[in-house]
N, C-alpha and C. Protein backbone atom coordinates (compact mmCIF):
# COMPACT_ATOMS: atom_id res chain seq x y z
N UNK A 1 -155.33 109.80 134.74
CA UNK A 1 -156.37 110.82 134.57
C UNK A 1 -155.79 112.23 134.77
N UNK A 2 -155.05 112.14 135.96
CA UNK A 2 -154.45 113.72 136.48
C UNK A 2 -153.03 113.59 135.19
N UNK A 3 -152.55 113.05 134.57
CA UNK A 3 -151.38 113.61 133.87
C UNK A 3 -152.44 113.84 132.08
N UNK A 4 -153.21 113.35 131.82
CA UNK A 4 -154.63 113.55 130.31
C UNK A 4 -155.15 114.66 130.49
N UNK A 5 -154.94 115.64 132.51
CA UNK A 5 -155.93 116.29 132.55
C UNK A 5 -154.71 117.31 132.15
N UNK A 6 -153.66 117.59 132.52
CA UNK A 6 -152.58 118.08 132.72
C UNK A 6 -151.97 118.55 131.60
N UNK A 7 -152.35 117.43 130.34
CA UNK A 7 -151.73 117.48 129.15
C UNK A 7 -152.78 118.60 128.28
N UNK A 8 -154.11 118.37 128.72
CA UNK A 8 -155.03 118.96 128.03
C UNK A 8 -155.14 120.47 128.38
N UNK A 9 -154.84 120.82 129.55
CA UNK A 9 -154.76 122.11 129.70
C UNK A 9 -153.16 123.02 129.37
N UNK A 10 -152.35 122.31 129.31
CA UNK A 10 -150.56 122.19 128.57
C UNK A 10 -151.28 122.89 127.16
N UNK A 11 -152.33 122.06 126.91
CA UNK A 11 -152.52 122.15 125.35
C UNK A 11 -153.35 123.69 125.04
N UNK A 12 -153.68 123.54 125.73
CA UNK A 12 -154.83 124.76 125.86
C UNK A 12 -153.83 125.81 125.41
N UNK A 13 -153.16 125.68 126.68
CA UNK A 13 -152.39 127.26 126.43
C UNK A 13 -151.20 127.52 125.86
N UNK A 14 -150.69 126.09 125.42
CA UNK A 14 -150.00 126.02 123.88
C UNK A 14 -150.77 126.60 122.71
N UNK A 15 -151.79 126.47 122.70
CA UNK A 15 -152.70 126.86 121.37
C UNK A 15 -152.78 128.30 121.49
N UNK A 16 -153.33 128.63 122.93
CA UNK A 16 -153.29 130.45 122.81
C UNK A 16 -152.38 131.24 122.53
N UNK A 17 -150.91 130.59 123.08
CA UNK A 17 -149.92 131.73 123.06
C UNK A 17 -149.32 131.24 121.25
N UNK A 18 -149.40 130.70 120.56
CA UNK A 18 -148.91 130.11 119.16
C UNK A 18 -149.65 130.95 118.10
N UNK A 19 -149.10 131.75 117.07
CA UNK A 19 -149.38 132.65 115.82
C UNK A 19 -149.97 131.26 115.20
N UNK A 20 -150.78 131.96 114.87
CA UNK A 20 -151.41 130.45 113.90
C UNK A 20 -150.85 129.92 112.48
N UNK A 21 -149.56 130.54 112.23
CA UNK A 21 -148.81 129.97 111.09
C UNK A 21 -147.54 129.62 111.34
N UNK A 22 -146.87 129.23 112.20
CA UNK A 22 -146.27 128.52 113.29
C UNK A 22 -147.15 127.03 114.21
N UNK A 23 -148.11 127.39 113.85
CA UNK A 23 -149.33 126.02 114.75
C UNK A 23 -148.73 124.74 114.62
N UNK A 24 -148.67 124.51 113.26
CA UNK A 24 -148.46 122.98 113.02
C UNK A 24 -147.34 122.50 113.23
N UNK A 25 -146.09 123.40 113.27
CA UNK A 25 -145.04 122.88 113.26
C UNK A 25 -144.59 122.54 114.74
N UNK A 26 -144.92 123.96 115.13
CA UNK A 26 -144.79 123.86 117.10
C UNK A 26 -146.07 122.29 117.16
N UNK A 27 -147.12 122.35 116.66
CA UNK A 27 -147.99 121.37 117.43
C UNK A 27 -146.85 119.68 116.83
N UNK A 28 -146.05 119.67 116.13
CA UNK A 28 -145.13 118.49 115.76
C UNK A 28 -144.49 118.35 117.05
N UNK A 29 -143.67 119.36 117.24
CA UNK A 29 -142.54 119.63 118.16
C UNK A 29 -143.29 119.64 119.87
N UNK A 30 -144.43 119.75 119.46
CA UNK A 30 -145.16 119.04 121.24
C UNK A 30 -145.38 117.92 121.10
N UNK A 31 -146.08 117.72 120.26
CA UNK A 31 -146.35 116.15 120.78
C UNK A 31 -145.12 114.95 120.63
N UNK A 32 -143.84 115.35 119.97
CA UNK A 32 -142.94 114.74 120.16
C UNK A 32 -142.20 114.81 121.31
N UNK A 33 -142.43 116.15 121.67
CA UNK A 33 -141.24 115.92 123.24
C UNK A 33 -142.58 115.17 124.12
N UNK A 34 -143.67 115.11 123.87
CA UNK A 34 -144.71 113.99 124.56
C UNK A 34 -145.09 113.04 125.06
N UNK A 35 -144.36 112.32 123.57
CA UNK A 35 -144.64 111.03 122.90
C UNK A 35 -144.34 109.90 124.11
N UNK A 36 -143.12 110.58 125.18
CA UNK A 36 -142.95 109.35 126.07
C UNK A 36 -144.52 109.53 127.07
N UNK A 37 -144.36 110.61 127.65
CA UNK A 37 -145.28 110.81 128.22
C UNK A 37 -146.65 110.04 128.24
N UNK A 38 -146.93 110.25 126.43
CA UNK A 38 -148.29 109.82 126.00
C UNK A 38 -148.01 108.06 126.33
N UNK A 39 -147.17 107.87 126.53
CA UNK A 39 -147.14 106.37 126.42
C UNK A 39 -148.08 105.92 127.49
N UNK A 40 -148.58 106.74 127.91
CA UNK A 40 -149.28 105.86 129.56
C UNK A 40 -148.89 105.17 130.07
N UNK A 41 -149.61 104.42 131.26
CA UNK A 41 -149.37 103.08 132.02
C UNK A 41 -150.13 102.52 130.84
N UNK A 42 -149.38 101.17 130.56
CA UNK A 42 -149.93 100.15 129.64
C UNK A 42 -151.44 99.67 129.89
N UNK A 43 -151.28 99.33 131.22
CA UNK A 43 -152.76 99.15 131.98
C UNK A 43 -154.04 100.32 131.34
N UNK A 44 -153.58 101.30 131.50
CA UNK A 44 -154.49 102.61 130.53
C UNK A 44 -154.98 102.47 129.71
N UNK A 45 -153.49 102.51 128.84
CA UNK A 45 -153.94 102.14 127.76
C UNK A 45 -155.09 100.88 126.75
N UNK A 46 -154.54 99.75 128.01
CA UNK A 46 -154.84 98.30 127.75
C UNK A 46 -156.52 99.00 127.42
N UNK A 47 -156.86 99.71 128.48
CA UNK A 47 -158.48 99.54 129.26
C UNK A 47 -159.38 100.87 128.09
N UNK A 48 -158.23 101.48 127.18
CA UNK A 48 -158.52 102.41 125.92
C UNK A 48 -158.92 101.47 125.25
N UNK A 49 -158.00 100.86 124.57
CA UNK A 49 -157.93 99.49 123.45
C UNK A 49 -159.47 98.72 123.95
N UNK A 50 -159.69 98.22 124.94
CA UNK A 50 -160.98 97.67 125.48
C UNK A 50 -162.34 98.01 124.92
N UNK A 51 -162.23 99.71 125.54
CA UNK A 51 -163.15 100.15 125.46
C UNK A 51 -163.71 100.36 124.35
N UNK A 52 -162.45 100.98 123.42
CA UNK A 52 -162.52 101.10 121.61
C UNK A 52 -163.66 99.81 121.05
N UNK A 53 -163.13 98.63 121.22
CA UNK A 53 -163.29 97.47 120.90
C UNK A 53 -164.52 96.94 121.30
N UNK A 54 -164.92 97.27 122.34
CA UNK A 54 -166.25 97.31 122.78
C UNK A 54 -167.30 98.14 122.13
N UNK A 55 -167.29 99.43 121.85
CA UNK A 55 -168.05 100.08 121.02
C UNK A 55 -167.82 99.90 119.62
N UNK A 56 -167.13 99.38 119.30
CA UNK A 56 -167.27 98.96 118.07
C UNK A 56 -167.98 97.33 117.52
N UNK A 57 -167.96 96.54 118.53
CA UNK A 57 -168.84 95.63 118.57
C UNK A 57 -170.48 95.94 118.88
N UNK A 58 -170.56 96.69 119.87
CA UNK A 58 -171.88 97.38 119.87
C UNK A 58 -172.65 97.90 118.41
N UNK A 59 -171.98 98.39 117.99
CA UNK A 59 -172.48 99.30 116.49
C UNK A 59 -173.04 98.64 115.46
């Protein structure tokens, strides 16, 4: 939760300080140096995948 909350405010002020025609490329070049990061604890993730799966049976 504290490293989603961490990432989201990272993001925040990635977005403010970025010319907006430069955005997309810098926003490549973040979320790749990320990507390990984003990996979560599997457990996390597991309980994402869950939840997904659950509201979609609901519907």
């Amino acid at each position: 939760m504290a490293l989603r909350l961490q990432l989201i405010l990272e993001f925040r002020l990635f977005l403010i300080q970025t010319p907006i025609l430069t955005l997309a490329r810098k926003f490549q070049l973040w979320r790749s140096s990320r990507i390990m990061l984003l990996g979560l604890e599997a457990a996390d993730q597991h309980s994402m995948v869950r939840k997904r799966g659950r509201s979609l049976l609901s519907d």
